[in-house]
Protein backbone atom coordinates (compact mmCIF):
# COMPACT_ATOMS: atom_id res chain seq x y z
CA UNK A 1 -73.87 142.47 -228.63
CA UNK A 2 -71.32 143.28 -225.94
CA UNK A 3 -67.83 143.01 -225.85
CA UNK A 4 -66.39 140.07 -227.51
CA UNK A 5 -69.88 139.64 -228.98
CA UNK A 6 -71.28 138.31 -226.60
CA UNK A 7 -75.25 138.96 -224.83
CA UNK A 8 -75.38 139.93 -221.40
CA UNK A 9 -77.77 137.11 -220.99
CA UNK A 10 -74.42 135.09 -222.09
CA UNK A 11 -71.74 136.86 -219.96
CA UNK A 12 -74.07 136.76 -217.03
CA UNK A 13 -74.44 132.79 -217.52
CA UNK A 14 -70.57 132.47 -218.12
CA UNK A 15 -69.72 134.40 -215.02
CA UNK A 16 -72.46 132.71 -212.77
CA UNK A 17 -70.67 129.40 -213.59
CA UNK A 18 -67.51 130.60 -213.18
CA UNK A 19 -68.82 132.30 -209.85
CA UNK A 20 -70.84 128.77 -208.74
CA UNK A 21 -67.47 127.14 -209.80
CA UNK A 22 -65.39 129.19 -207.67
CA UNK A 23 -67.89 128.44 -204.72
CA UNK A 24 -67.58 124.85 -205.00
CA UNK A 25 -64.07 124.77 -204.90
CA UNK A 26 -63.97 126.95 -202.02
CA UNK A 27 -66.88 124.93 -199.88
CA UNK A 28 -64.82 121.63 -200.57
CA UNK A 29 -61.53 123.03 -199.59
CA UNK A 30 -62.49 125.06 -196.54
CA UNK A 31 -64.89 122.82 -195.14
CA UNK A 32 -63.10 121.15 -192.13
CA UNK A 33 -64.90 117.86 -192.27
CA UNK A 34 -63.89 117.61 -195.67
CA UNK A 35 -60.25 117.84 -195.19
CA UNK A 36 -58.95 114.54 -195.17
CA UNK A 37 -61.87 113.68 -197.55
CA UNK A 38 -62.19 112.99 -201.35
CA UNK A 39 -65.25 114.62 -203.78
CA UNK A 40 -66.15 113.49 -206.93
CA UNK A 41 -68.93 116.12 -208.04
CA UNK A 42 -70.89 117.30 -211.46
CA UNK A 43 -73.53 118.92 -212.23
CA UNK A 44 -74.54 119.27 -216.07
CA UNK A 45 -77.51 119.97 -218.15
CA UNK A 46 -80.06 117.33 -218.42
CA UNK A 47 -80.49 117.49 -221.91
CA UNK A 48 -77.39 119.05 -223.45
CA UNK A 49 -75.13 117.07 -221.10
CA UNK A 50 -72.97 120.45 -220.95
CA UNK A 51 -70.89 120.90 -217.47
CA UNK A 52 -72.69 123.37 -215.05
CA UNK A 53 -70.13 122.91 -212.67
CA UNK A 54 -67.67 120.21 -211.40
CA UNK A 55 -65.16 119.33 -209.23
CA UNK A 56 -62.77 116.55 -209.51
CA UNK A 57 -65.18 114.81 -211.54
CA UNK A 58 -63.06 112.20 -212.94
CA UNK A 59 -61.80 110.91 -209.55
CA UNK A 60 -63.16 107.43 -208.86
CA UNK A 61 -64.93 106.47 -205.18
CA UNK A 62 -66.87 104.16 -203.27
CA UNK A 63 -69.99 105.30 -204.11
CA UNK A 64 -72.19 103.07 -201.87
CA UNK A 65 -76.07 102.77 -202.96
CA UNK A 66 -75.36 105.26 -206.27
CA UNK A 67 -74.26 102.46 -207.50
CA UNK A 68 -78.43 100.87 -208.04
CA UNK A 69 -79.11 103.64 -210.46
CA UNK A 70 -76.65 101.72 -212.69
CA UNK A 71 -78.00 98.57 -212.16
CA UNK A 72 -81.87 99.91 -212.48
CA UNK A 73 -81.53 101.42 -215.39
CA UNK A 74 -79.43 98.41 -217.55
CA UNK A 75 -82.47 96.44 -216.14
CA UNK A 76 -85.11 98.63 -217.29
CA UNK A 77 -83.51 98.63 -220.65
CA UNK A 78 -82.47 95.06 -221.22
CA UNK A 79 -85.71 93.26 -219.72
CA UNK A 80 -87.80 95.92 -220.45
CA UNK A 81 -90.62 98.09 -217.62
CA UNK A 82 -93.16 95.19 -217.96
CA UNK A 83 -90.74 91.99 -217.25
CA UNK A 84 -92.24 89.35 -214.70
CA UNK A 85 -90.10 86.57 -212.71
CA UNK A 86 -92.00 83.57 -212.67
CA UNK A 87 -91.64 80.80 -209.95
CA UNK A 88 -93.60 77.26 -210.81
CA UNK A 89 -94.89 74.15 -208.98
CA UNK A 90 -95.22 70.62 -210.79
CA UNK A 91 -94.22 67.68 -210.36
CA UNK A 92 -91.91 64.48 -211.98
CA UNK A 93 -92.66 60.83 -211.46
CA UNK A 94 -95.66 58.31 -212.07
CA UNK A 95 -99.00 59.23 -210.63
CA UNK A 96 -101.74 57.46 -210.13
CA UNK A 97 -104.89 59.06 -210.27
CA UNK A 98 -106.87 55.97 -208.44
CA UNK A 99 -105.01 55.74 -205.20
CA UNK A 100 -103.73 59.43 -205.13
CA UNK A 101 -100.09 58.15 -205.15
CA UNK A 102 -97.47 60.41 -206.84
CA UNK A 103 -94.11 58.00 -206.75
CA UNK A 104 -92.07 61.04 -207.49
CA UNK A 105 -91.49 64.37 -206.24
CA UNK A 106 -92.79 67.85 -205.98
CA UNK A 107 -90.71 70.34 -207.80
CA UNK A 108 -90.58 73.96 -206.73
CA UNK A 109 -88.86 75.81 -209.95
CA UNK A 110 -87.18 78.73 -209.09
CA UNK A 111 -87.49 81.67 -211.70
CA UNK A 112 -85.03 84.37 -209.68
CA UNK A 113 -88.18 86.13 -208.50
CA UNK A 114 -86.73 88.99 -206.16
CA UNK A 115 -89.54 89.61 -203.85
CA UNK A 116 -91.87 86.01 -203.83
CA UNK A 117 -94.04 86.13 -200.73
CA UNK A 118 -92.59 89.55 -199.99
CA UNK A 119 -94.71 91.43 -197.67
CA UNK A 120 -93.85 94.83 -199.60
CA UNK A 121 -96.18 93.19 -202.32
CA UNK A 122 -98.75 91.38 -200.43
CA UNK A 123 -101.26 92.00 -203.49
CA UNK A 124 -99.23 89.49 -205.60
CA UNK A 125 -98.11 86.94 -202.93
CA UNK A 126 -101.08 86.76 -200.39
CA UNK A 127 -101.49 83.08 -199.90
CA UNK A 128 -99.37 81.93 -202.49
CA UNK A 129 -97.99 78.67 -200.76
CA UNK A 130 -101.90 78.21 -200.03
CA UNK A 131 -103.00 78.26 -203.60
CA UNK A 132 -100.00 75.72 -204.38
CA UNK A 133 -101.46 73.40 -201.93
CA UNK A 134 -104.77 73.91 -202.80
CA UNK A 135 -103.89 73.01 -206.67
CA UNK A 136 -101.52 69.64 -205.63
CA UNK A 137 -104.85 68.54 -203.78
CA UNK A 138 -107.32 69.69 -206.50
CA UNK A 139 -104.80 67.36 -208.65
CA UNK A 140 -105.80 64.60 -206.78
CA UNK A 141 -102.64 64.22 -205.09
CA UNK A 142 -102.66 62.43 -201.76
CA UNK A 143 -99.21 60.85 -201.37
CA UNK A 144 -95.55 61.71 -202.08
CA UNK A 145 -93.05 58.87 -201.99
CA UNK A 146 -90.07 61.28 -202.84
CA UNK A 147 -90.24 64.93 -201.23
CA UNK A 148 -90.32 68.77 -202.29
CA UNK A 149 -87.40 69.83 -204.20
CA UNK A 150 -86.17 73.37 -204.83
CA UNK A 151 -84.96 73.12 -208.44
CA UNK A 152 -82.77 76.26 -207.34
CA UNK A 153 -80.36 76.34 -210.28
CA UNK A 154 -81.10 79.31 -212.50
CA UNK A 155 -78.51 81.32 -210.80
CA UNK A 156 -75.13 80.54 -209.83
CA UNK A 157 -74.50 79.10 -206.21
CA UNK A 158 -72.82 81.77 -205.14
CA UNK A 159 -74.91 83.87 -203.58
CA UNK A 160 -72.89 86.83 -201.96
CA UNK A 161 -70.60 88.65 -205.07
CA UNK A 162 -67.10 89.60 -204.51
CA UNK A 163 -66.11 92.09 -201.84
CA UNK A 164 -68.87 91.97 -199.00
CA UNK A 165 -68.03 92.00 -195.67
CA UNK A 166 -68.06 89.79 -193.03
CA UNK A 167 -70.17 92.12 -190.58
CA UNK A 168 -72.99 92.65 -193.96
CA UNK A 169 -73.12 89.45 -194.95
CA UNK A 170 -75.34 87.72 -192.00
CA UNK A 171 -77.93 90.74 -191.84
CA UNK A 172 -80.98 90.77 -193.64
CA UNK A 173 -79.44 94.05 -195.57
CA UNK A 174 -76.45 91.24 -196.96
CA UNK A 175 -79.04 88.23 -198.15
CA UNK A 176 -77.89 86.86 -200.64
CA UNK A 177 -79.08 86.26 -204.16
CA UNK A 178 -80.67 82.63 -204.93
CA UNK A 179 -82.25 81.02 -207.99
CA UNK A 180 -84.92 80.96 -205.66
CA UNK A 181 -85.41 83.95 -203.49
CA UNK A 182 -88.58 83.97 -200.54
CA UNK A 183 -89.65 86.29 -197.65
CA UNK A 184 -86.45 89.02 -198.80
CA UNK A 185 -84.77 86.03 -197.53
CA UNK A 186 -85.02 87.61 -194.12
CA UNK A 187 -85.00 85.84 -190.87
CA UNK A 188 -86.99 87.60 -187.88
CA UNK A 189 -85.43 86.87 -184.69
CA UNK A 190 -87.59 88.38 -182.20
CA UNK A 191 -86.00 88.86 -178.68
CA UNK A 192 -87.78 90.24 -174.96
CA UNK A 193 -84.95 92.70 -173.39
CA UNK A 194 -84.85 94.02 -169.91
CA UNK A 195 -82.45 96.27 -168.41
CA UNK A 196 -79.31 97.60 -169.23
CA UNK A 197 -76.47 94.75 -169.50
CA UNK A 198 -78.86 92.02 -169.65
CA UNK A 199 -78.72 89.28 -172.01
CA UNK A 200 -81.87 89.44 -174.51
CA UNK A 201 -84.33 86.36 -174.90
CA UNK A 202 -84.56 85.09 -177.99
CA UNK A 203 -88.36 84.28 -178.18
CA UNK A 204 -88.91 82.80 -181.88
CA UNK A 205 -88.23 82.90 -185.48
CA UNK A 206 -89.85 83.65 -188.44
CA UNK A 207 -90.03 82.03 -190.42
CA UNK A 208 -89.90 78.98 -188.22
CA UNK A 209 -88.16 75.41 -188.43
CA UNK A 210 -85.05 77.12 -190.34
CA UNK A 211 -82.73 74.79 -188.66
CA UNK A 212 -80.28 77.82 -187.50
CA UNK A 213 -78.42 77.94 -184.34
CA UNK A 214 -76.85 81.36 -183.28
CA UNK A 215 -75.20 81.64 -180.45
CA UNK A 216 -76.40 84.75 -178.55
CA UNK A 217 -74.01 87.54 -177.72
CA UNK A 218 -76.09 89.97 -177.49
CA UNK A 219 -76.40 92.59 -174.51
CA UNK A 220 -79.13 95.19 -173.97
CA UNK A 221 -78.23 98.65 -173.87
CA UNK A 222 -79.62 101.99 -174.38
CA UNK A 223 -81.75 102.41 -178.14
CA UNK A 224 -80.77 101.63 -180.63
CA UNK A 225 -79.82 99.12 -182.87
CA UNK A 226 -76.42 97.72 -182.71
CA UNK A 227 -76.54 94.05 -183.26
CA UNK A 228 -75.33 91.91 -185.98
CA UNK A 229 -75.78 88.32 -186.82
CA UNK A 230 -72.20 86.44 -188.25
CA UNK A 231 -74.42 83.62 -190.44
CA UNK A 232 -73.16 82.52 -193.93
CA UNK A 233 -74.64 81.16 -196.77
CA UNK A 234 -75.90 77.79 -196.67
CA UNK A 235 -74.45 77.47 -193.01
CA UNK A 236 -76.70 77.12 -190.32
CA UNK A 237 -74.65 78.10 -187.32
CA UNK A 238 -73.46 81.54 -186.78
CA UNK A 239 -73.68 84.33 -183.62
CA UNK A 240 -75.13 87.20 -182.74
CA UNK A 241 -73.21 90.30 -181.43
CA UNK A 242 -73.63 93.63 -180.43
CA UNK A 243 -76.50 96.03 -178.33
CA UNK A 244 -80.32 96.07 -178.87
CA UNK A 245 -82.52 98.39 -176.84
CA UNK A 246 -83.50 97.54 -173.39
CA UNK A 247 -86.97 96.89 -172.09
CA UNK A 248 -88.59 95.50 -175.30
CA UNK A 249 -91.44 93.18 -175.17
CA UNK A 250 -90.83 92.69 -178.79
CA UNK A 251 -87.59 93.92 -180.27
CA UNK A 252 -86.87 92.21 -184.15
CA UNK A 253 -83.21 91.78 -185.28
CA UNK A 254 -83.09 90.79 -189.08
CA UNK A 255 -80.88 88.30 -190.49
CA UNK A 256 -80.33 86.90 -193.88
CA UNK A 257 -81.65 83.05 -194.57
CA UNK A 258 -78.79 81.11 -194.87
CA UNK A 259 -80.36 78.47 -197.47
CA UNK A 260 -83.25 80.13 -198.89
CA UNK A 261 -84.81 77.24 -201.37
CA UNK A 262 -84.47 75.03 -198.67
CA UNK A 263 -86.69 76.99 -196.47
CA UNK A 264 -89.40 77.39 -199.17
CA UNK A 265 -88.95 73.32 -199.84
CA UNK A 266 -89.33 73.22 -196.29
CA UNK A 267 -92.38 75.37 -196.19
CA UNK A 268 -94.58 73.85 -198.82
CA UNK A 269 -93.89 70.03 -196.90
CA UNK A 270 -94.79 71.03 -193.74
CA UNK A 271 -97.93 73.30 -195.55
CA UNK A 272 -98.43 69.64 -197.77
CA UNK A 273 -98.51 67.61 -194.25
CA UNK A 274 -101.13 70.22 -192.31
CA UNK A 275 -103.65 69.54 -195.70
CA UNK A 276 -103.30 65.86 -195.17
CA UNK A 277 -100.90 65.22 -197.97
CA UNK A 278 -98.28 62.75 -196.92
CA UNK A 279 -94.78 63.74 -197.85
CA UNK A 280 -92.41 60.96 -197.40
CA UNK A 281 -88.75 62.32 -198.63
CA UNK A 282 -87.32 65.45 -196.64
CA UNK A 283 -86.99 68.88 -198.45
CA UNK A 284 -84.08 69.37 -200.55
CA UNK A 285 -82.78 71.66 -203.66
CA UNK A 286 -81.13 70.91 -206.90
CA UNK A 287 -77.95 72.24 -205.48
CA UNK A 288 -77.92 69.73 -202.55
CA UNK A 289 -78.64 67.21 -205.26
CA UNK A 290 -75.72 67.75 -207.29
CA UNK A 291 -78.19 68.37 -210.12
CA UNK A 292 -77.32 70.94 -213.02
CA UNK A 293 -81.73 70.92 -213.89
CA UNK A 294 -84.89 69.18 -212.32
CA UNK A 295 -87.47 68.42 -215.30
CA UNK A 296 -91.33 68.09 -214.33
CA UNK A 297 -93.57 66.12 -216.18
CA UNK A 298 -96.59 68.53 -215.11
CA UNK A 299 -96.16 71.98 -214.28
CA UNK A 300 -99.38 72.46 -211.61
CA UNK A 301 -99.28 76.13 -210.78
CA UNK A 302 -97.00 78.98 -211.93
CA UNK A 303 -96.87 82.74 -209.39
CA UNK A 304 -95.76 85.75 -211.20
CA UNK A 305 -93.51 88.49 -209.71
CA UNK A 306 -94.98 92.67 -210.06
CA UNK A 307 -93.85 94.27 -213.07
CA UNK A 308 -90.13 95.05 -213.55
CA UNK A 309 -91.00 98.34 -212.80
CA UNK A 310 -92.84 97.80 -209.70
CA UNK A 311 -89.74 96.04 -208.14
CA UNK A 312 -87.61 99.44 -209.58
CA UNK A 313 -89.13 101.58 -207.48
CA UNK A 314 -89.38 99.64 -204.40
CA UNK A 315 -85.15 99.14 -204.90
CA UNK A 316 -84.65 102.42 -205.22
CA UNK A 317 -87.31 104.08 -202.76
CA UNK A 318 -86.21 101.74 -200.41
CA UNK A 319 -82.58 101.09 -201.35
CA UNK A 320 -82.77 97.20 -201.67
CA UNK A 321 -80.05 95.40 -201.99
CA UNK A 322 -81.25 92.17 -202.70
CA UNK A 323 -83.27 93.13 -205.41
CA UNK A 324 -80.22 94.80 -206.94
CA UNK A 325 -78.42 91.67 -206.83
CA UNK A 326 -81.81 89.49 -208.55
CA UNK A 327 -81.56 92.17 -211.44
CA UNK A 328 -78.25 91.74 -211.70
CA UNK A 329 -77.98 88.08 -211.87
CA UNK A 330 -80.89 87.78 -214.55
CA UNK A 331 -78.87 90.06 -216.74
CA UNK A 332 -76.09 87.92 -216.70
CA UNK A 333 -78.80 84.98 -217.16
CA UNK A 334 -80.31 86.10 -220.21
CA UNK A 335 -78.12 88.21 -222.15
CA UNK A 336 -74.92 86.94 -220.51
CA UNK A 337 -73.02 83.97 -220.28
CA UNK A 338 -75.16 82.16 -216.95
CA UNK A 339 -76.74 83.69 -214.17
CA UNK A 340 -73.72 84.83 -212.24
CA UNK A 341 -72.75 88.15 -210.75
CA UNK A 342 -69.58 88.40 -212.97
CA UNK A 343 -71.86 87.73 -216.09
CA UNK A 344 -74.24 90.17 -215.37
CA UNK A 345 -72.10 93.05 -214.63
CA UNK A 346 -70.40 92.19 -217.95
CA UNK A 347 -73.89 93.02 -219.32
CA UNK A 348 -74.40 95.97 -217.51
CA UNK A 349 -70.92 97.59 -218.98
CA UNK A 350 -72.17 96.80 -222.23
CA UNK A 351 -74.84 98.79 -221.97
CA UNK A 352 -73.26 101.47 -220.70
CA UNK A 353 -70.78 101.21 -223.40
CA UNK A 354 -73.86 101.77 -225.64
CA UNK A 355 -74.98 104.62 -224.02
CA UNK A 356 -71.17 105.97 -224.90
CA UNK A 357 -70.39 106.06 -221.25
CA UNK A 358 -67.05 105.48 -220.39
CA UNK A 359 -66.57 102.82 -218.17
CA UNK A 360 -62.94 103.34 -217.53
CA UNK A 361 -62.37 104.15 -213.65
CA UNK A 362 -65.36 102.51 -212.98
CA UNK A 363 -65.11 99.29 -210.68
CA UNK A 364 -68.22 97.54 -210.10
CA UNK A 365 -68.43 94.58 -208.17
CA UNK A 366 -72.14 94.03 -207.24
CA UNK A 367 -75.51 95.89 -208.25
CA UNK A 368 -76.32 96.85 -205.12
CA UNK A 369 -72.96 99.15 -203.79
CA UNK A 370 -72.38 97.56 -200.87
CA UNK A 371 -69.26 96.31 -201.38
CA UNK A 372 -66.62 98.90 -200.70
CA UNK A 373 -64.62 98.17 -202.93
CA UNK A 374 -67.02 99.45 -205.91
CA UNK A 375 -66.23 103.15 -207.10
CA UNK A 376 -67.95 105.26 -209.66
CA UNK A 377 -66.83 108.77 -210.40
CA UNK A 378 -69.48 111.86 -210.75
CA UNK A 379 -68.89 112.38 -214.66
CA UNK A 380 -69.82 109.05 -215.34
CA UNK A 381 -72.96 108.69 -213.04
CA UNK A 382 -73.69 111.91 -214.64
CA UNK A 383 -73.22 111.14 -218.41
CA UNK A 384 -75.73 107.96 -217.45
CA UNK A 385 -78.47 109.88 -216.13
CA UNK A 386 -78.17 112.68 -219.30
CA UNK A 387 -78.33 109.58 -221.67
CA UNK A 388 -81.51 108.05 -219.61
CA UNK A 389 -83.21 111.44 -219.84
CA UNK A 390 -82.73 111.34 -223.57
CA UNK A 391 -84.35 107.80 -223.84
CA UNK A 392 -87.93 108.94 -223.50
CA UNK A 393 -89.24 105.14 -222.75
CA UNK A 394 -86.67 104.67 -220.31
CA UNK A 395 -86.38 107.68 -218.70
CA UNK A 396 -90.36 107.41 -217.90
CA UNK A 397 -89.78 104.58 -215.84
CA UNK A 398 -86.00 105.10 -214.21
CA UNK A 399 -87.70 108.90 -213.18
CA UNK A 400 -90.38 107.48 -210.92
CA UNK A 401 -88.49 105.02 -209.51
CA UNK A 402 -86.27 107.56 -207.70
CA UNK A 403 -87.64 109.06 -204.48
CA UNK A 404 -88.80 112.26 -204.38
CA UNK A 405 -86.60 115.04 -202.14
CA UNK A 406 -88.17 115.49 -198.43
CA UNK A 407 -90.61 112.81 -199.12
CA UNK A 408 -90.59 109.62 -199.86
CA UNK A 409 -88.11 106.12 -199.79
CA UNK A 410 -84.81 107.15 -198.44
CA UNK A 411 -85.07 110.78 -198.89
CA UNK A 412 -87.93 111.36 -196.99
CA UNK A 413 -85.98 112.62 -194.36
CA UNK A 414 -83.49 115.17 -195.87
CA UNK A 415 -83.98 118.10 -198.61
CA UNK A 416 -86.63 118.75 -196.42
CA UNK A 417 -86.80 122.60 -197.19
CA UNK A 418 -89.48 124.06 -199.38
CA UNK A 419 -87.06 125.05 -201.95
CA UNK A 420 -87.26 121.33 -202.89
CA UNK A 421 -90.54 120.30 -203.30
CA UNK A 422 -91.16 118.92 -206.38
CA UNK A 423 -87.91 119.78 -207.79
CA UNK A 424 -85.46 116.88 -206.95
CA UNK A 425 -85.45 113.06 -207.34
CA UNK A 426 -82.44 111.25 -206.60
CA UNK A 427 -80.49 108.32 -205.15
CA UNK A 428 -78.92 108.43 -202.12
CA UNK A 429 -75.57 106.04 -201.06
CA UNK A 430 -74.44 105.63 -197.61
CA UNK A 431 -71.82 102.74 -196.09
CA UNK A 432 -69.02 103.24 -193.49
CA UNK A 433 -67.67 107.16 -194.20
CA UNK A 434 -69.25 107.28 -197.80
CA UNK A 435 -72.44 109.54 -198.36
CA UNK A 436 -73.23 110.32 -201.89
CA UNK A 437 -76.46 111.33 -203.79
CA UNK A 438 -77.27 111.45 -207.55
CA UNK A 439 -80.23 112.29 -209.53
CA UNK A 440 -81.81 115.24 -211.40
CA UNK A 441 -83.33 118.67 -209.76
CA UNK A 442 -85.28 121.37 -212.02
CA UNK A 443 -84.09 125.29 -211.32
CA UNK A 444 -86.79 127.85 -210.40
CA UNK A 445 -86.13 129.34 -214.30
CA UNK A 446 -87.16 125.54 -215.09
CA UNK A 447 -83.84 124.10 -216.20
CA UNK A 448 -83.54 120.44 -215.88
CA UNK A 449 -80.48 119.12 -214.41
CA UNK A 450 -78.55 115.94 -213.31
CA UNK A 451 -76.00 115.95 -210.73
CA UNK A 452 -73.79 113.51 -208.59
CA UNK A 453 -71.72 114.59 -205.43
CA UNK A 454 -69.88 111.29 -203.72
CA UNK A 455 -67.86 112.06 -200.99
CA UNK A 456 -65.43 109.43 -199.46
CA UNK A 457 -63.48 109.62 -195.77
CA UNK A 458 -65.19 112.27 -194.45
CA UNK A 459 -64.79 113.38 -190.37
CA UNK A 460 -67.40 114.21 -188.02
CA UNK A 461 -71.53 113.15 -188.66
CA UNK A 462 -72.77 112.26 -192.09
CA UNK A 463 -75.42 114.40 -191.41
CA UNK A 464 -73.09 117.52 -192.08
CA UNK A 465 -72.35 116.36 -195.55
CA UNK A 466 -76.09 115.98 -196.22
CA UNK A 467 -75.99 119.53 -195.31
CA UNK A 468 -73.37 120.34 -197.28
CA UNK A 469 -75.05 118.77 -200.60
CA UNK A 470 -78.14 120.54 -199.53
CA UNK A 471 -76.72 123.75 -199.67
CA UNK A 472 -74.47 123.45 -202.91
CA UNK A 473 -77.97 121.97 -204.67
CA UNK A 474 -80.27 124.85 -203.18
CA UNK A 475 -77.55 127.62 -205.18
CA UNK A 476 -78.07 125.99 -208.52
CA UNK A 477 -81.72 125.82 -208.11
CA UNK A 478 -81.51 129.43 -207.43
CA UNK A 479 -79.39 130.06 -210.02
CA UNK A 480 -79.91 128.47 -212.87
């Protein structure tokens, strides 16, 4: 023993933290771009949950995408890895089998399926509105004297949650959440752009028919993407502002559907008509109905959604908001009191609250962290990810669905040095002068750790802060 009776192996962990501590302090305060900025940072043993190092820890910030490892892991936990969204066709009405008439309608049940018909998972959704065709006809069903309905009512009709911007809101990255989602509810507008100042062409849509009008602002210049689309929910008139790049052929602007169960209703009558079923009524939804339910008298087909963990890892590899917001909203469905935004992030606290996180300073508004008004503070992202990696079951699932460092989803472009490799998974967050990360990195001397750096009002590129959080995580793989 050594003075005070302590090991050297001790006193030379003691001092290192006090010497990484020191460090961090000094990087935050000295760094110019960071002087008008606020930090929240931690970084604590994996297992133990004991502080490493920290810095202002407690202060609450908008902590932009962060905010999804929240939401995934609630999700994981209170549906479980293996949960599957399930959308259904039937139909309600008399049907005659002789003359092929159904005097009723088709119903289209929305089950909150995030991704149905999403090209991310083409191996569950290839053909699907085919195969519900295919099985109305093999029913013997000729004739429709109502129409398609959406029964769109297992969610709220609110579709954007509290706090979103204007400028988000029409862009596929703001769709908003349905009882029945389809296609990321994403609009293609594809536009031909010649020189600079020009006004782009708008050549088509996909999907087609939607019924939106936008008004084109749009001007082409330089390249890259700077145009936005003003289009709210269940309006179909908005605008489009901004630059695209010139002298495209085939430049793609995203928006968000503004009425997505009316598009699929849409979809599967024109798809009805072009098989030589006769559809009489026009396409509709429960919520343009006024009706709370839609009951079939024969379900005809049912499509089930990947895995629950399947749709984890595409949210967080690829930082999906709308996916965030499904998960979200089918918390508050089946463990809360409806399937509302509000009622699902009452679930969520709850089980944070039983993971003995504090939720006090937290402000959460959505799943996804795109409002700004949402903050989170370091020691409580922290505390979460120490309590996942102590649920084995859990933590299998929540681990992979992070991106790997240098690699992969959202972070394949950063942490790209060797030091890395293999060593970090994490969550990034980025909105208007907000870059955070979050996740868990092993030390060379095989330490597992979480941290979470968010960093609010920052001057000069984002790209500096990146660097910033590159270096401060490179020491402690070093060092611990």
């Amino acid at each position: 023993m050594t003075r005070a009776g302590l090991t050297p192996a001790i006193l030379f962990l003691l001092t290192g933290s006090l010497y990484a501590q020191t460090g961090i302090n000094e990087r935050f305060l000295s760094d110019t771009s960071l002087r008008y900025a606020s930090v929240s940072f931690r970084i604590a043993d994996a297992v133990t949950g004991e502080t490493v190092s920290e810095y202002d820890s407690r202060r609450s910030l908008s902590q932009a995408s962060v905010m999804k490892l929240i939401t995934t892991a609630a999700a994981l936990h209170m549906l479980g890895p293996d949960y599957r969204f399930e959308t259904s066709v039937g139909y309600r009405g008399i049907f005659s089998e002789r003359s092929g008439v159904l005097r009723g309608d088709i119903i289209i049940k929305g089950g909150g399926d995030p991704c149905l018909g999403s090209e991310r998972f083409k191996d569950y959704y290839e053909g699907f509105v085919e195969r519900w065709v295919e099985t109305i006809k093999t029913a013997g069903i000729r004739k429709v004297t109502g129409g398609v309905i959406t029964d769109d009512s297992r969610y709220d009709y609110e579709p954007v949650p509290d706090g979103w911007t204007w400028e988000d809101i029409g862009n596929y990255y703001g769709a908003g959440v349905y009882g029945l989602s389809v296609f990321d509810n994403t609009l293609k507008l594809h536009f031909k752009t010649a020189g600079e100042g020009s006004r782009p062409v708008m050549m088509l849509t996909e999907p087609g028919n939607t019924g939106v009008e936008l008004a084109n602002n749009l001007v082409s210049s330089g390249n890259s993407d700077q145009g936005y689309v003003f289009l709210a929910p269940y309006s179909f008139k908005g605008w489009i502002s901004g630059k695209i790049p010139v002298n495209r052929d085939d430049f793609i602007l995203k928006a968000s559907l503004p009425d997505p169960p009316l598009m699929m209703a849409v979809i599967l009558t024109e798809a009805l008509e072009k098989a030589g079923i006769r559809v009489a009524g026009k396409p509709s939804t429960a919520r343009m109905s006024g009706s709370v339910e839609l009951k079939t008298d024969r379900l005809l087909a049912k499509t089930y959604s990947p895995p629950l963990s399947l749709i984890a890892e595409i949210l967080n590899h690829e930082s999906v908001n709308l996916y965030a917001g499904h998960l979200v909203k089918e918390m508050g469905k089946k463990y809360g009191e409806n399937g509302s935004s509000k009622a699902g992030i009452e679930v969520i606290k709850t089980f944070l609250s039983g993971k003995k996180i504090d939720c006090t300073g937290m402000y959460i508004l959505d799943g996804s962290g795109l409002s700004p008004h949402n903050a989170l503070n370091a020691l409580a992202v922290t505390e979460l990810l120490t309590a996942v990696r102590n649920d084995s079951d859990l933590y299998r699932h929540f681990y992979s669905s992070l991106p790997e460092a240098g690699r992969e989803g959202t972070l394949k472009n950063v942490f790209k040095d060797t030091i890395f490799d293999g060593r970090m998974r994490a969550k990034s967050g980025t909105i208007d002068r907000v870059r955070a990360y979050a996740g868990y990195i092993t030390a060379m001397s095989g330490r597992e750790l979480v941290f979470c750096i968010i960093i609010n009002n920052y001057t000069g590129p984002s790209s500096h802060q990146t660097e910033i959080i590159s270096d401060i995580l490179k020491e402690f793989i070093q060092g611990y």
